[in-house]
Protein backbone atom coordinates (compact mmCIF):
# COMPACT_ATOMS: atom_id res chain seq x y z
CA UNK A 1 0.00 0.00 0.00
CA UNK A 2 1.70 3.40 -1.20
CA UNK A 3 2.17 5.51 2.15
CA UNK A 4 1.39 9.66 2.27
CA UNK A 5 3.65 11.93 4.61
CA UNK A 6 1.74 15.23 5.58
CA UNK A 7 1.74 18.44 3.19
CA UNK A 8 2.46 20.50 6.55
CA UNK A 9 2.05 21.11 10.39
CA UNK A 10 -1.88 20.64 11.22
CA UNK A 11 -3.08 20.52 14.69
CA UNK A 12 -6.48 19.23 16.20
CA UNK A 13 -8.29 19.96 19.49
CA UNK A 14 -10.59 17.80 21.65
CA UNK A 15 -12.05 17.68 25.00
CA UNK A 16 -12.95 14.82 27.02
CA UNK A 17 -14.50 15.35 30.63
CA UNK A 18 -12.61 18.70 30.69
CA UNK A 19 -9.10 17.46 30.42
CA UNK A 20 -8.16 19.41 26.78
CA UNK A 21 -5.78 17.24 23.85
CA UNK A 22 -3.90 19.14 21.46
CA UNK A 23 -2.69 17.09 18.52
CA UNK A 24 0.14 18.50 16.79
CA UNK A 25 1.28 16.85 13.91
CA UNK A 26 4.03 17.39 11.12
CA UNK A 27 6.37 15.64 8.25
CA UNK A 28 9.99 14.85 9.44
CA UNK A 29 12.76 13.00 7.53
CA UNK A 30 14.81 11.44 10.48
CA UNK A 31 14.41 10.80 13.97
CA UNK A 32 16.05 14.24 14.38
CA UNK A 33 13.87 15.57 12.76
CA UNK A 34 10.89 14.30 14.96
CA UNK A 35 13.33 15.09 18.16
CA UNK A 36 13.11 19.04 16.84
CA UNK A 37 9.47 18.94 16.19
CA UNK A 38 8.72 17.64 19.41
CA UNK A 39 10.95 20.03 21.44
CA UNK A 40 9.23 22.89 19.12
CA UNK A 41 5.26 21.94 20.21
CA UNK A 42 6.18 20.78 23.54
CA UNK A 43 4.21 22.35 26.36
CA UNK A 44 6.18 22.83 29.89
CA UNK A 45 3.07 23.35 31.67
CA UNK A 46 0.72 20.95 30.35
CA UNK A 47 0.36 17.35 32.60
CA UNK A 48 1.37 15.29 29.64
CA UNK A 49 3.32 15.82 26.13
CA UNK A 50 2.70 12.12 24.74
CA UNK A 51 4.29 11.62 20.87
CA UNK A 52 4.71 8.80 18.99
CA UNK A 53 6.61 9.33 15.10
CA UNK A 54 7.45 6.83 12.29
CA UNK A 55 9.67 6.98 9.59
CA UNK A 56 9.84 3.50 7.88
CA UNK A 57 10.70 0.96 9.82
CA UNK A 58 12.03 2.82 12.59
CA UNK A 59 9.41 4.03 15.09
CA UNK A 60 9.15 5.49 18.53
CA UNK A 61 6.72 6.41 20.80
CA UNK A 62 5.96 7.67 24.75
CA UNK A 63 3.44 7.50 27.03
CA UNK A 64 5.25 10.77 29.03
CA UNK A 65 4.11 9.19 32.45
CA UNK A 66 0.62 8.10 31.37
CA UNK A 67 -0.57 4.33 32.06
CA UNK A 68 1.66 2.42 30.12
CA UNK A 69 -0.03 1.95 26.58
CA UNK A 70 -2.82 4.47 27.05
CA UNK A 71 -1.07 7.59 25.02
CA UNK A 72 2.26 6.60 22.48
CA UNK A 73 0.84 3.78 21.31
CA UNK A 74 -2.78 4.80 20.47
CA UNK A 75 -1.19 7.75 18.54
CA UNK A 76 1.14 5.56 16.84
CA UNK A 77 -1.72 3.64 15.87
CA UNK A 78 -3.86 6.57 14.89
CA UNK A 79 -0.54 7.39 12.31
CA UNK A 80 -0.18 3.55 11.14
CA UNK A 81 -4.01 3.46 10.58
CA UNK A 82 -4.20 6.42 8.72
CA UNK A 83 -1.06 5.23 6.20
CA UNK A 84 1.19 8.05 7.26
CA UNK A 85 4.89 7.68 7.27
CA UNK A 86 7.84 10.13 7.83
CA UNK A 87 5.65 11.83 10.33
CA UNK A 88 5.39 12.86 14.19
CA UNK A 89 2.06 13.39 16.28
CA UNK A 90 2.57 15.29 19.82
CA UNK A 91 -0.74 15.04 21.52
CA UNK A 92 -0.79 17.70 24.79
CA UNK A 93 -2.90 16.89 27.15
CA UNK A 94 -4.06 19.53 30.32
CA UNK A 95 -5.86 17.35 32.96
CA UNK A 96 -9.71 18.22 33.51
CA UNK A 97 -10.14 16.72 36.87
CA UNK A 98 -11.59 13.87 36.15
CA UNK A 99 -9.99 10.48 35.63
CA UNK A 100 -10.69 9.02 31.96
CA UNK A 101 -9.48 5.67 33.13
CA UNK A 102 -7.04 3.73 30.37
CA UNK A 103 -9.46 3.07 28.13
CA UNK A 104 -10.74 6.71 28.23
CA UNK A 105 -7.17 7.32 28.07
CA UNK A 106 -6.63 5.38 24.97
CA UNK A 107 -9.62 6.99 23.00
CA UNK A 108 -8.40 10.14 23.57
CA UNK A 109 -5.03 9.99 22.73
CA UNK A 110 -5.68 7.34 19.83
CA UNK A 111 -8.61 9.81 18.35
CA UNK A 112 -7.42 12.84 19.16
CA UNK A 113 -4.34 11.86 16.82
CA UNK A 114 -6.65 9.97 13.75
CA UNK A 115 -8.45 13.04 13.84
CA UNK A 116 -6.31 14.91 13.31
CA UNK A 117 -4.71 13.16 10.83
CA UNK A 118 -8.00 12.27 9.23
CA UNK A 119 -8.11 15.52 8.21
CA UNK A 120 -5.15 16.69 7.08
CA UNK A 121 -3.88 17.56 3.98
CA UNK A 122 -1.91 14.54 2.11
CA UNK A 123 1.57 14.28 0.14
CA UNK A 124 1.99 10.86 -1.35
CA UNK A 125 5.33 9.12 -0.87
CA UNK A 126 7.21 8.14 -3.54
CA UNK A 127 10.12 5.05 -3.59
CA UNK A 128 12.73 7.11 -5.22
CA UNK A 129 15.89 4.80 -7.32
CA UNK A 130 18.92 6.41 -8.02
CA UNK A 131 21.13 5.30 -11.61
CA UNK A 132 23.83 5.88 -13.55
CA UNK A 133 23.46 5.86 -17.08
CA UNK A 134 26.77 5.74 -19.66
CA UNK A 135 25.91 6.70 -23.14
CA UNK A 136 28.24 7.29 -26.03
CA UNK A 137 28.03 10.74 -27.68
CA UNK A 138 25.81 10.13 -30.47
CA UNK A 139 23.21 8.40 -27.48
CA UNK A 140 23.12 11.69 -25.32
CA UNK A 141 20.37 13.39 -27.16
CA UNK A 142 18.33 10.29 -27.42
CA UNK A 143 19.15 9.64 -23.18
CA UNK A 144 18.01 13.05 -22.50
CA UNK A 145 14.45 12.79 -24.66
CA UNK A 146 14.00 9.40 -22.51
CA UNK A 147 14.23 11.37 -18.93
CA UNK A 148 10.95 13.59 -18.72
CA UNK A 149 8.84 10.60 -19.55
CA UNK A 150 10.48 8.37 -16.31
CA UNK A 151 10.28 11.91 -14.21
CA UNK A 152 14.40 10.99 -14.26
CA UNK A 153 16.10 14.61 -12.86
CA UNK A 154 19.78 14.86 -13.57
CA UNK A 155 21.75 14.97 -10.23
CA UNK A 156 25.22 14.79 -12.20
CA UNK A 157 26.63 14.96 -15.56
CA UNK A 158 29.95 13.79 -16.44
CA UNK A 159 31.65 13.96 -19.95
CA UNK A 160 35.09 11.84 -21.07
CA UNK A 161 36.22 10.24 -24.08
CA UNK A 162 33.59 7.48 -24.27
CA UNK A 163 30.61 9.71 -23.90
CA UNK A 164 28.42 10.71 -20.77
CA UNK A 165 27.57 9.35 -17.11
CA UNK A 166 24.58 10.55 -16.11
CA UNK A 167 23.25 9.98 -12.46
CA UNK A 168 19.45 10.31 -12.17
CA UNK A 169 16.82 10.36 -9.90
CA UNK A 170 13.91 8.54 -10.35
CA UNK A 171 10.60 7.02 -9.12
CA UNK A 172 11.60 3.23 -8.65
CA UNK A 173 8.43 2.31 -10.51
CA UNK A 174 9.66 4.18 -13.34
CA UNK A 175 13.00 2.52 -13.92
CA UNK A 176 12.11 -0.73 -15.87
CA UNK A 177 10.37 1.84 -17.86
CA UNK A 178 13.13 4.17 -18.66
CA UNK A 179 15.67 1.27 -19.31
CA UNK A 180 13.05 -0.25 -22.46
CA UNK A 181 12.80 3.53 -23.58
CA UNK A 182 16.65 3.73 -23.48
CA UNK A 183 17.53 0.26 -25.04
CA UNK A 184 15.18 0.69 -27.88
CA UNK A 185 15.93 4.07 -28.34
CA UNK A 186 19.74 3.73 -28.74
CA UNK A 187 20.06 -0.02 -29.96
CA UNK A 188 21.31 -0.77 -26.43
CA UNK A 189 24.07 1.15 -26.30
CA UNK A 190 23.66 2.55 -23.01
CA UNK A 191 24.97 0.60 -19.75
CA UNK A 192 23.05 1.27 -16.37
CA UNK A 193 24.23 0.63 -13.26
CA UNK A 194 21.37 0.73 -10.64
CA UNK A 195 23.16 1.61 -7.72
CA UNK A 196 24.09 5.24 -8.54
């Protein structure tokens, strides 16, 4: 299933029995990334700052002294359920006075966060590949009509006595793709190497 990330910051705001959850929520790249975001939205005062973030395989989350269970991993959840990646959710909470209980606990956080997210604007993911392409001289012009139709962009190009080495960025389900376009195109003639 393709994965989105979040266009931008979006926040959402619930009450339960007068204790108030903020969800903030963001795209990040790395776990530093998430680490900076959650530092930014974090609120001294408030009882709890509970956050959970994932970024592909790697994911973290915290209950920030919450029943164990009841807070990071409802919100990580909420972000898995929705088919987010490369995001972080901070949900604040300010305690109402009275107790939700865990499973209070857990709709609150957990929903708080999937509304939030339910509503936010969405940025697919894309698998990106990288190549490198080696094309004699009389190839180059045909290599270069080949790259707008694979949405290829040119991170390098390299001339010597054999021709050109391109290195290209590309969506990974474009790269049979480009190398059919490219061996019909130029008789074969161009080598790829697909690890960049």
């Amino acid at each position: 299933m393709p994965l989105d990330t979040l266009a931008g910051p979006v926040d959402h705001t619930l009450e339960v029995k007068h204790s108030r959850f903020i969800a903030h929520a963001a795209p990040v790249d790395d776990a530093d990334g998430a680490a900076a975001f959650m530092q930014q939205v974090h609120v001294a005062d408030a009882t709890h700052n509970c956050w959970a973030w994932r970024i592909g395989d790697q994911y973290r989350s915290s209950d920030d002294g919450e029943p164990a269970g009841t807070a990071g991993r409802p919100i990580l959840a909420a972000i898995d359920g929705q088919g987010f990646d490369r995001i972080a959710v901070v949900v604040v909470r300010w305690y109402g006075g009275i107790k939700l209980g865990a499973g209070g606990l857990v709709r609150a956080y957990g929903g708080c966060a999937a509304e939030c997210l339910r509503t936010a604007p969405r940025v697919a993911l894309v698998e990106m590949a990288t190549l490198r392409l080696h094309a004699p001289f009389d190839a180059i012009g045909s290599v270069h009509a080949a790259l707008p139709g694979a949405l290829a962009v040119k991170r390098e190009e390299t001339f010597d006595t054999h021709g050109v080495s391109v290195v290209l960025d590309l969506p990974a389900d474009r790269v049979d793709d480009l190398k059919t376009r490219l061996r019909d195109a130029t008789r074969d003639r161009v080598r790829i190497d697909d690890n960049g």
